[in-house]
Protein backbone atom coordinates (compact mmCIF):
# COMPACT_ATOMS: atom_id res chain seq x y z
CA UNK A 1 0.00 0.00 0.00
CA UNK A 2 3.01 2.14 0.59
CA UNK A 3 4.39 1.42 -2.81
CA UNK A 4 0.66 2.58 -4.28
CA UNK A 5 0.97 5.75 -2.33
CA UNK A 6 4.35 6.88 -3.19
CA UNK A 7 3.92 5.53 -7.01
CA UNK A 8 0.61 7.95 -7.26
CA UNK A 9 2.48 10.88 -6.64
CA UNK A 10 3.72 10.56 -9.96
CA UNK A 11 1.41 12.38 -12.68
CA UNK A 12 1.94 10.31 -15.11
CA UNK A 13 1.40 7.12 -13.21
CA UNK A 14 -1.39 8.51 -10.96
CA UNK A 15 -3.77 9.28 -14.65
CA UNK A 16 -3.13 5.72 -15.45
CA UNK A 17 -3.78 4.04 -11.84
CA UNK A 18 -7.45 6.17 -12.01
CA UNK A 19 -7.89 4.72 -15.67
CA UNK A 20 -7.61 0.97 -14.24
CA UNK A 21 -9.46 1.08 -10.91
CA UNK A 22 -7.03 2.43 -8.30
CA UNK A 23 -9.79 4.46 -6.76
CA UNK A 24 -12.45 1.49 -6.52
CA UNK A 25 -9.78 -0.89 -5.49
CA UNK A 26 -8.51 1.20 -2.59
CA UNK A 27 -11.87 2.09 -1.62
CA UNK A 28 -12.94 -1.74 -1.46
CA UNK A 29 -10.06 -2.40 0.90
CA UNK A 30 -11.37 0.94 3.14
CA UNK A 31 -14.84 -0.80 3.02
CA UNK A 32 -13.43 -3.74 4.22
CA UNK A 33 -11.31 -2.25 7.37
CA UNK A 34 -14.49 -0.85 8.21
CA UNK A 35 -15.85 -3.78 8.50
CA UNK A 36 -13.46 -5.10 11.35
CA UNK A 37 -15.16 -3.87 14.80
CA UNK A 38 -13.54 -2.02 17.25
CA UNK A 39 -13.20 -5.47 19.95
CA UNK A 40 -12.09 -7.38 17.28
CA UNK A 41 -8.08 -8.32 17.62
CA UNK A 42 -7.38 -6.70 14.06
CA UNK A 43 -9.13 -3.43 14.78
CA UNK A 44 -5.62 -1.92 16.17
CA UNK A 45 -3.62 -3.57 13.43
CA UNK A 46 -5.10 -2.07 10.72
CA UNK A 47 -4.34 1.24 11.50
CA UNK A 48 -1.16 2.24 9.96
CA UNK A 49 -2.75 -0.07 6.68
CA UNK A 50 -5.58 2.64 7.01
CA UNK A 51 -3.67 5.58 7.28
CA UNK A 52 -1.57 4.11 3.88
CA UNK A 53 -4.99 3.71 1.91
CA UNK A 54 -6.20 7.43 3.47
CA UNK A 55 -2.84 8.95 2.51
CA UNK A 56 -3.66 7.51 -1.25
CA UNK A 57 -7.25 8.46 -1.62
CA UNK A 58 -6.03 12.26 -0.58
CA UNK A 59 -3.57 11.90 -3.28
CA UNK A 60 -5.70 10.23 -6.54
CA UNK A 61 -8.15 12.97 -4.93
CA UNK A 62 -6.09 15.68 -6.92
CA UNK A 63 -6.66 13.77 -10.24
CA UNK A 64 -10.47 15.32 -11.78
CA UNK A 65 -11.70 11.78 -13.36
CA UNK A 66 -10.58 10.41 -9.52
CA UNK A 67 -13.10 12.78 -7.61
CA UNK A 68 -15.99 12.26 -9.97
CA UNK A 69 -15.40 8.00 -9.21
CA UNK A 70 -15.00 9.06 -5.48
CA UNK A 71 -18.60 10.57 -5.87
CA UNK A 72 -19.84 7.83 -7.95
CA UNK A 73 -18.18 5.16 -5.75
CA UNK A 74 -19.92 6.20 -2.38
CA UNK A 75 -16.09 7.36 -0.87
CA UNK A 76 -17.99 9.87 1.93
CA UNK A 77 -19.86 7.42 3.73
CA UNK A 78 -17.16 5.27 3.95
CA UNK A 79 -14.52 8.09 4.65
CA UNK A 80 -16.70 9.11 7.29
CA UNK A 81 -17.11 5.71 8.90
CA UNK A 82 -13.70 5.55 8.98
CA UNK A 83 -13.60 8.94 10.97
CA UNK A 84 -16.09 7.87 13.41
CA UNK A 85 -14.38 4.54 14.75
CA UNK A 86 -10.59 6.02 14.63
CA UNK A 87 -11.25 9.24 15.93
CA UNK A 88 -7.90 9.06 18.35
CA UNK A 89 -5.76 8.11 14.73
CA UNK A 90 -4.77 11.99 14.55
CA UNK A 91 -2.04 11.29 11.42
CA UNK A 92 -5.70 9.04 9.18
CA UNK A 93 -8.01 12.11 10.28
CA UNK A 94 -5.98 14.53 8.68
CA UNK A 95 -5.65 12.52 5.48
CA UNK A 96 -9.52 11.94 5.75
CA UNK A 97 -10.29 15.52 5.94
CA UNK A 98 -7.88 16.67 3.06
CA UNK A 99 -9.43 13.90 1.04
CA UNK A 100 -13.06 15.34 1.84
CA UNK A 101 -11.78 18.74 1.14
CA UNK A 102 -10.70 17.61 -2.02
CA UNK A 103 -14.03 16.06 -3.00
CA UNK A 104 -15.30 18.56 -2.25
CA UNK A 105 -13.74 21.16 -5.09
CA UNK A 106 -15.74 23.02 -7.53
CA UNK A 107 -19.03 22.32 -6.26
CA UNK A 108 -19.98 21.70 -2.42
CA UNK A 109 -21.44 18.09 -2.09
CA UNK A 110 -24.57 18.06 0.14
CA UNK A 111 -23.84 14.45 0.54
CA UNK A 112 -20.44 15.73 2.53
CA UNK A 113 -22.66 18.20 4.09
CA UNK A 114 -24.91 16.06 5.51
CA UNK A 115 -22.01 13.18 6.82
CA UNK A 116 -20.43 16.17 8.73
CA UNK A 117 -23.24 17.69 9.96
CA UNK A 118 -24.13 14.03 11.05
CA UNK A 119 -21.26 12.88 13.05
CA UNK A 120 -20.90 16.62 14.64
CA UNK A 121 -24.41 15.40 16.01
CA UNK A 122 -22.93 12.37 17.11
CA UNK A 123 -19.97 14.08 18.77
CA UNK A 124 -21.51 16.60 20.78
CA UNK A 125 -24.86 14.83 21.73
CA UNK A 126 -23.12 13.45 25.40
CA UNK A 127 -19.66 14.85 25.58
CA UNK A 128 -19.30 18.34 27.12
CA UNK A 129 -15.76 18.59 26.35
CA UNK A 130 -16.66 18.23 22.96
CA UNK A 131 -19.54 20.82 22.79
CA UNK A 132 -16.51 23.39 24.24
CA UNK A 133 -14.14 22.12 21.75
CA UNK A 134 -15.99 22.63 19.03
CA UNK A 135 -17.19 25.96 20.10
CA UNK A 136 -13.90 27.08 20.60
CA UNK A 137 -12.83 26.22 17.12
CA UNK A 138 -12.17 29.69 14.99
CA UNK A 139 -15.49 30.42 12.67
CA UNK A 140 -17.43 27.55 14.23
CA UNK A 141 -20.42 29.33 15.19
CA UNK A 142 -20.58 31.41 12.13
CA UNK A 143 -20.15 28.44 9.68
CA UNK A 144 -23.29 27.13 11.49
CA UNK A 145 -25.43 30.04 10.87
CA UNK A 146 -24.20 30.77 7.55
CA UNK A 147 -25.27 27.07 7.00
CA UNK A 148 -28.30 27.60 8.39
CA UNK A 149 -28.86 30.58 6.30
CA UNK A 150 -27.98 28.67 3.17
CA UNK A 151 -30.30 25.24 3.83
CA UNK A 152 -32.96 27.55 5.17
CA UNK A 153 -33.25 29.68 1.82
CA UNK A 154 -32.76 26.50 -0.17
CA UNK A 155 -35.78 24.35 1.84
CA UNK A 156 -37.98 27.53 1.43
CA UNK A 157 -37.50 27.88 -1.99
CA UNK A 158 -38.44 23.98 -2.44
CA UNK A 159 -41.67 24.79 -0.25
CA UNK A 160 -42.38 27.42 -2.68
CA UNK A 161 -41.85 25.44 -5.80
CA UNK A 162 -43.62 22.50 -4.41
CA UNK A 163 -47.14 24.56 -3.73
CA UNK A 164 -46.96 26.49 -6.85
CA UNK A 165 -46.49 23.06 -8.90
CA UNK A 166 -49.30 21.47 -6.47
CA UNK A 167 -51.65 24.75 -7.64
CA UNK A 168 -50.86 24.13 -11.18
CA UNK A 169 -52.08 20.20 -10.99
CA UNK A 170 -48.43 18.36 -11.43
CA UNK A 171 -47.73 15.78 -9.53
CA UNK A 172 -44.34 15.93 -7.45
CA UNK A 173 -42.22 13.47 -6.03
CA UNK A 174 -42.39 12.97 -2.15
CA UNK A 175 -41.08 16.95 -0.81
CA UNK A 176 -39.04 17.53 1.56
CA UNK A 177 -35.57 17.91 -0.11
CA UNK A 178 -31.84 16.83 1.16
CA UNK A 179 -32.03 20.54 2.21
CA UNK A 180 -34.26 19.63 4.71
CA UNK A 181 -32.36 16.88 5.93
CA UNK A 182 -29.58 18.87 6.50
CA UNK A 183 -31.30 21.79 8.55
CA UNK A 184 -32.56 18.45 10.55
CA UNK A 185 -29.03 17.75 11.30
CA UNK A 186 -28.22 21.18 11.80
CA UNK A 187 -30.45 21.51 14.38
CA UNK A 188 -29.73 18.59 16.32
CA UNK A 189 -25.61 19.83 16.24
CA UNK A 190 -27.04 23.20 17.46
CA UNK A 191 -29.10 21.87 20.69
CA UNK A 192 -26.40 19.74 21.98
CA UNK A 193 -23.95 22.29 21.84
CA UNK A 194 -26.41 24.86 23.72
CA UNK A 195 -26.81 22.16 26.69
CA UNK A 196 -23.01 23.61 27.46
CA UNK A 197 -24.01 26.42 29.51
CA UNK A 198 -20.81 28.37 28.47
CA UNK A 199 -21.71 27.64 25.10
CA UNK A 200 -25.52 27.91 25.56
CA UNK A 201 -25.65 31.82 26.77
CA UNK A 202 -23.33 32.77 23.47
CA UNK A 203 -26.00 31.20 21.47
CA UNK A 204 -28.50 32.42 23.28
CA UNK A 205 -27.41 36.24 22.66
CA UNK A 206 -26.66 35.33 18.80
CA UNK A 207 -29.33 37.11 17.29
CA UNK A 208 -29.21 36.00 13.97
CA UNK A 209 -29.35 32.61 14.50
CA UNK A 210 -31.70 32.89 17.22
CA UNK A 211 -33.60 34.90 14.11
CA UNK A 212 -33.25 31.97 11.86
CA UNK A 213 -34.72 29.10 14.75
CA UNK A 214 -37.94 31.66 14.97
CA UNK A 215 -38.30 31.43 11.15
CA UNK A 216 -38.44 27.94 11.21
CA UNK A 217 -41.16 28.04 13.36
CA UNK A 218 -43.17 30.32 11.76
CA UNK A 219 -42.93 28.62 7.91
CA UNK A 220 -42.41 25.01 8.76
CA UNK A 221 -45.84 23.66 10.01
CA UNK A 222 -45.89 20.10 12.73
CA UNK A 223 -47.28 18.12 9.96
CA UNK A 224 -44.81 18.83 7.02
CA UNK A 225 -42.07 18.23 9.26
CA UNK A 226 -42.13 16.76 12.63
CA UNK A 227 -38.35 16.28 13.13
CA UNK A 228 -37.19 19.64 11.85
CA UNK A 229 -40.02 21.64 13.81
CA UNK A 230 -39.44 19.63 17.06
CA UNK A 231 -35.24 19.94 17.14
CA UNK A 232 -36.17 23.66 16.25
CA UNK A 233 -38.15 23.82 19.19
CA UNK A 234 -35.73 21.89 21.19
CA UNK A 235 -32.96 23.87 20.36
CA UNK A 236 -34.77 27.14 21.57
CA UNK A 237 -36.21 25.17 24.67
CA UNK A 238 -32.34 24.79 26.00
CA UNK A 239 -31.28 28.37 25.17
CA UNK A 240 -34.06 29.73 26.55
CA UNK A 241 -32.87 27.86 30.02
CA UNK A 242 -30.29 31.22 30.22
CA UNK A 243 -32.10 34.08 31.80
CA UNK A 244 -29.13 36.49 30.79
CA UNK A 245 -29.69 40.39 29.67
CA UNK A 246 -28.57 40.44 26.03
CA UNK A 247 -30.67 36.96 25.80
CA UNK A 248 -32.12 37.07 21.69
CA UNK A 249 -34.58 34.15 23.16
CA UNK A 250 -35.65 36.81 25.52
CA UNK A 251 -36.26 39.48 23.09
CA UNK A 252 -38.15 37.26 20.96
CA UNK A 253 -39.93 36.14 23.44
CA UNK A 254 -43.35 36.74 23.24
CA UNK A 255 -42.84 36.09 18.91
CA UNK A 256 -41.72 32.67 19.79
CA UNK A 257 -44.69 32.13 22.19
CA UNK A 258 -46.75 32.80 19.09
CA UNK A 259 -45.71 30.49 17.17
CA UNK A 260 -45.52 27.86 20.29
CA UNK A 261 -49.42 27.93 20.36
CA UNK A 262 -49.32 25.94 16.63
CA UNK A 263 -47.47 23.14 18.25
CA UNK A 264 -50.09 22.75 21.47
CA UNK A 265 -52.73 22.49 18.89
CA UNK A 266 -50.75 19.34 16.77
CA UNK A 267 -52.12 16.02 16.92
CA UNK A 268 -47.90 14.89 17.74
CA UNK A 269 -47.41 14.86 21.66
CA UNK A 270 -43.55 14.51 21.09
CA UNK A 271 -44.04 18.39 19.47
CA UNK A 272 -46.74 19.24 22.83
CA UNK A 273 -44.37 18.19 24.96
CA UNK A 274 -41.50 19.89 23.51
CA UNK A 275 -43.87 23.32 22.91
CA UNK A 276 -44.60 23.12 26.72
CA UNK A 277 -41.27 23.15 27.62
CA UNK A 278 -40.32 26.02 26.00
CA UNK A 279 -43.02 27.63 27.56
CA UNK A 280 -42.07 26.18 31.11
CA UNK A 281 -38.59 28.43 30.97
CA UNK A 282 -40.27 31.61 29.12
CA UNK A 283 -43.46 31.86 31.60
CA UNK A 284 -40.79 32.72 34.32
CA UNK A 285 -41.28 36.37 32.88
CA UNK A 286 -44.59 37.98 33.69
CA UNK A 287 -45.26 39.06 29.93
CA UNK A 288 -45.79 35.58 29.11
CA UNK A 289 -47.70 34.69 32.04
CA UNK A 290 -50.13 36.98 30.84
CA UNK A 291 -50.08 35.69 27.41
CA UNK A 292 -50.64 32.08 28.63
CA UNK A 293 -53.58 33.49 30.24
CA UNK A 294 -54.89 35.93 27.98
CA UNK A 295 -54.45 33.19 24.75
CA UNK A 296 -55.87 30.42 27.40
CA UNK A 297 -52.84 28.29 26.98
CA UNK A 298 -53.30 27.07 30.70
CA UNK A 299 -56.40 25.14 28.98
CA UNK A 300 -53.99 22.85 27.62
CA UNK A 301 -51.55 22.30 30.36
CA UNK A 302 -54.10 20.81 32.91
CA UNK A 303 -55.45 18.07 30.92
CA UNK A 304 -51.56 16.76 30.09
CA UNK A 305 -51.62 15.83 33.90
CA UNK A 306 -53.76 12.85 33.10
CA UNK A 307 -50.91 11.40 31.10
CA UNK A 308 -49.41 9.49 33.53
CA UNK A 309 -46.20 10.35 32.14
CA UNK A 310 -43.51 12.09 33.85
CA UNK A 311 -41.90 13.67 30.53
CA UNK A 312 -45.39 15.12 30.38
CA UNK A 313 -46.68 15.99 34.03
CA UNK A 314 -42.77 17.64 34.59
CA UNK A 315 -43.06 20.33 32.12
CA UNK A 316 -47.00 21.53 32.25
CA UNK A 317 -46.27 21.18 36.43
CA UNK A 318 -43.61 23.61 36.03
CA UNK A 319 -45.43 26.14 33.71
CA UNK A 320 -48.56 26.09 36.12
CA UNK A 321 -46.17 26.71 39.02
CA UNK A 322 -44.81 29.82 37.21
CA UNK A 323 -48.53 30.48 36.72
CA UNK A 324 -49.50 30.81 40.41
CA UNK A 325 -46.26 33.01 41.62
CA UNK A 326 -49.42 35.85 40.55
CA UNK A 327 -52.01 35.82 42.70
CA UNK A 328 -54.14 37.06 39.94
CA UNK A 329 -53.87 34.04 37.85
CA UNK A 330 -54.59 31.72 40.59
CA UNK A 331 -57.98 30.87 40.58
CA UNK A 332 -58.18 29.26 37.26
CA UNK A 333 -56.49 25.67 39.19
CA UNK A 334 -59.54 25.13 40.88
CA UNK A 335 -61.99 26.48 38.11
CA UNK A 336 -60.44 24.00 35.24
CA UNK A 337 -59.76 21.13 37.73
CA UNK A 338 -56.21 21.73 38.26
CA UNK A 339 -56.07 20.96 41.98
CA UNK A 340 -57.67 17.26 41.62
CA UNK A 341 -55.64 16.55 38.87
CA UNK A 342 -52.44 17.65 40.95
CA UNK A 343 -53.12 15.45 43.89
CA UNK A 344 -53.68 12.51 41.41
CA UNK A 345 -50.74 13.19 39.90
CA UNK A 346 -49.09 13.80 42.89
CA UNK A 347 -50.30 9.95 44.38
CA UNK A 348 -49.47 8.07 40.85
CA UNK A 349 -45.77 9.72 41.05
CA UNK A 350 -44.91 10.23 44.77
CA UNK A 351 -42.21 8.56 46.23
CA UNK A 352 -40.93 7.19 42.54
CA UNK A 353 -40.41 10.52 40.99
CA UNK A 354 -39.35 13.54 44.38
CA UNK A 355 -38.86 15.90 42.19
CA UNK A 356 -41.91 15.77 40.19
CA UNK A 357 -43.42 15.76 43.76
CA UNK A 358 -41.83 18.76 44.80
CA UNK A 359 -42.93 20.86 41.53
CA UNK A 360 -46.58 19.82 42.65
CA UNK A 361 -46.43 20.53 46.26
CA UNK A 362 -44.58 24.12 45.39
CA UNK A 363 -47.68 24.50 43.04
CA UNK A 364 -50.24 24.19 45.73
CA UNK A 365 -48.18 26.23 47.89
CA UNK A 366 -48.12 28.90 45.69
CA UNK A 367 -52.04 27.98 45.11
CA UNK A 368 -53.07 28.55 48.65
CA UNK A 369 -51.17 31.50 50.06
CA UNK A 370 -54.21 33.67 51.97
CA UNK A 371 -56.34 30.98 52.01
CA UNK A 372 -59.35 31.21 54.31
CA UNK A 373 -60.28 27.47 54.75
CA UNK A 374 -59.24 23.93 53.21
CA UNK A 375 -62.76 23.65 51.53
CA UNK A 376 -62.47 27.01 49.61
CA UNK A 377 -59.06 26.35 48.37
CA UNK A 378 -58.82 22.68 47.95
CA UNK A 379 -62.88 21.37 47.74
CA UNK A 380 -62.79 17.42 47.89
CA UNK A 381 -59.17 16.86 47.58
CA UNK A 382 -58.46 17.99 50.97
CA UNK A 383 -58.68 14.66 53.03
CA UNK A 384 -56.84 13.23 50.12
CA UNK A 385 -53.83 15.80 49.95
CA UNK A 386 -53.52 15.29 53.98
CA UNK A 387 -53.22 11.26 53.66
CA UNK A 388 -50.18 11.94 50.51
CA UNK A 389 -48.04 14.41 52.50
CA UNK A 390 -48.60 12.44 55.73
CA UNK A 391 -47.65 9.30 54.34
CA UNK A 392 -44.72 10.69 51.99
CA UNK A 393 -42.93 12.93 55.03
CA UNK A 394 -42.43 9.33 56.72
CA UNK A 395 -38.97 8.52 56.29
CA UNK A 396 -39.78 4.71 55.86
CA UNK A 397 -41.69 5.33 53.05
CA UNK A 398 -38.79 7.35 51.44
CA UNK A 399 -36.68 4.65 51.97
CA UNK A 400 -38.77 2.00 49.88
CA UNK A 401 -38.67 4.63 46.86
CA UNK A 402 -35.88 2.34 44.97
CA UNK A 403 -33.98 -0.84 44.89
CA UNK A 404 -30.85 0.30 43.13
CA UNK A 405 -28.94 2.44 45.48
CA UNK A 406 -27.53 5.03 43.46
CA UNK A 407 -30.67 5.67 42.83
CA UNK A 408 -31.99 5.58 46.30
CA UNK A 409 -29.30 8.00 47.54
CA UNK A 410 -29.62 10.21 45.09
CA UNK A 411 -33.75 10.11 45.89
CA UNK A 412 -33.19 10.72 49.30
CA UNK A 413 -31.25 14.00 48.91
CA UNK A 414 -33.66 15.28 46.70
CA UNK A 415 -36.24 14.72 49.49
CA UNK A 416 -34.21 16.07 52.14
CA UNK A 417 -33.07 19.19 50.43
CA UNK A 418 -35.68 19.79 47.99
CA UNK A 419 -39.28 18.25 48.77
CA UNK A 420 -39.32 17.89 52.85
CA UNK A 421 -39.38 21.53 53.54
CA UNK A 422 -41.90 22.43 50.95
CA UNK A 423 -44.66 19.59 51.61
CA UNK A 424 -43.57 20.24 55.49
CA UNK A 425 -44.89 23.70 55.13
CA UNK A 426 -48.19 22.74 52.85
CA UNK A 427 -48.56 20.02 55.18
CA UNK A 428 -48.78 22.30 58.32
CA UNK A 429 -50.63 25.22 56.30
CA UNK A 430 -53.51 22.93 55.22
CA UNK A 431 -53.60 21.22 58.87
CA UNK A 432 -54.07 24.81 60.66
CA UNK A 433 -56.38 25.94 58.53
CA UNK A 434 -58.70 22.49 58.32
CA UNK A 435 -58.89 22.06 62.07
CA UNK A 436 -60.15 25.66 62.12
CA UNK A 437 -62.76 24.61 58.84
């Protein structure tokens, strides 16, 4: 393979390796290291045969009739396979990316694109080391949004061209485009990185992409695409987590709210869910408090209680908590239901899920500040409420909460630090005021 390599940096030889096959040949033999897993014995071995076979794909790469069979041959998928298992083989990434750049001459490949785009996904969806890394790199953020920019023109253009051949009668193939796919990606790359809270509050205040996630929103309904709308919303779910002054989620707050209220209305819970959450960090400001009530939003958030699903009941608990910090917008619990669905919720989670718990008790806390008596504030549920706090304050009963003790310990500080004191006081505030009732 050495030989190949150093016998390819001669012009006249390299022309006439292309003409019989060098580029198919070596790429067969890259297929075939693929192939060999990671635990396998070989996996190490091969290494310095890959790096040969990368070093000669970057050099045929300059040859014109070698990039178009690189295209035609499927090279990028299995360049970038190759990049995803050896990662830590610094000297074969290099070669890999020069090859990729060369492919990529003349005319950017979307397929390329798309790989990238991919395994940046993969890289940064766990690993906050990465998410900094990558942030840190010089352009990094702006190469995103003038991606974004790019894919976002390209997609809307395809939307328009789609309709106006749908209002002329032609039939069309199945829409969306690979332009689509790539904002898709895009977006994904985007709302791992903002989990890094360094990285998170930068994109937060970048207004133009920030500009560009709101867009999306407002052109791209639920239906036509589920996956692009819902990492969109994602994406502005976790950078509207930092409550920082020159915030762009913040300014666009009350725009993105609007747009929020077409998701609640879809028949996909996965886009609900994710439409609640958003509103569970923006409803911390008062202006959108009084949108949720003024637009009726709370109307929605109640009935998700029923779901008896904690990725549910977390998020529309949390946005009815921010609800009651105004004592104006209190009394809707009790006139929609809200309190008996609360103290169901609050006995199918209990001791399996504190902190759910916690959101609910510091809901009904909120809920009954001034009350007058246990019947006006709580009705039927009274009796019931008592029984749950009662029984969950009893340390034995904490201690039965899980088997695995990670778990367990990690339960028991939550309910310690973070539920005790709160159902403590509820528990005592509804006790006072029942024996008086």
């Amino acid at each position: 393979m050495a030989a190949i390599k150093f016998m390819s940096e001669n012009d006249a030889l390299l022309y006439k390796m292309v003409s019989k096959g060098a580029v198919e040949m070596v790429l067969e033999l890259m297929k075939q290291i693929n192939n060999i897993k990671e635990h396998d014995t070989y996996f190490s071995k091969l290494s310095h045969l890959l790096v040969q076979v990368t070093a000669t794909l970057r050099i045929l790469a300059d040859c014109p009739l070698a990039r178009r069979r690189l295209s035609d041959s499927g090279a990028i998928p299995e360049l970038c396979v190759a990049l995803e298992q050896r990662g830590s083989d610094k000297d074969m990434c290099i070669w890999i990316v020069r090859v990729l750049r060369s492919a990529a001459v003349g005319k950017l490949s979307q397929d390329l694109v798309i790989r990238i785009i991919f395994i940046l996904g993969n890289l940064t969806a766990k690993n906050d080391q990465s998410r900094e890394q990558f942030f840190k790199e010089k352009e990094s953020v702006n190469t995103l949004t003038s991606l974004f920019q790019t894919y976002y023109e390209l997609d809307l253009n395809a939307l328009t061209w789609h309709h106006d051949r749908k209002r002329k009668g032609k039939k069309d193939g199945k829409y969306p485009s690979k332009a689509e796919d790539i904002l898709i990606k895009l977006m994904r790359v985007l709302a791992n990185l903002s989990i890094h809270p360094k990285v998170g509050t930068a994109l937060a205040a970048a207004h133009s992409l920030v500009g560009l996630l709101v867009t999306v929103l407002e052109y791209k309904p639920v239906d036509a695409c589920e996956e692009l709308v819902i990492n969109t919303a994602t994406t502005i779910n976790n950078l509207s987590y930092y409550q920082v002054e020159n915030s762009a989620v913040q300014d666009e707050k009350l725009h993105i709210a609007e747009m929020l209220i077409k998701m609640l209305m879809s028949y996909n819970m996965d886009a609900v869910v994710e439409a609640v959450r958003v509103f569970g960090n923006l409803s911390q400001h008062h202006e959108i408090r009084d949108f949720i009530m003024q637009k009726k939003i709370y109307k929605f958030m109640i009935p998700l209680l029923d779901s008896k699903n904690r990725e549910v009941c977390f998020p529309a608990c949390g946005v009815l908590l921010n609800l009651t910090v105004d004592e104006d917008k209190r009394a809707f619990l009790m006139e929609e239901g809200g309190i008996e669905k609360l103290v169901d919720c609050l006995q199918d989670f209990g001791p399996a899920d504190w902190q759910l718990s916690c959101l609910i008790c510091k809901t009904l806390w909120n809920y009954s500040e001034g009350m007058t008596s246990t019947a006006s504030c709580f009705g039927g549920d009274t009796d019931t409420l008592l029984l749950l706090l009662t029984a969950f304050l009893d340390e034995e009963v904490e201690l039965e909460c899980s088997l695995d003790r990670d778990i367990k310990d990690c339960q028991r500080v939550y309910w310690e630090r973070e539920f005790k004191p709160v159902a403590e006081k509820l528990l005592d505030r509804i006790q006072s005021h029942h024996s008086s009732s």
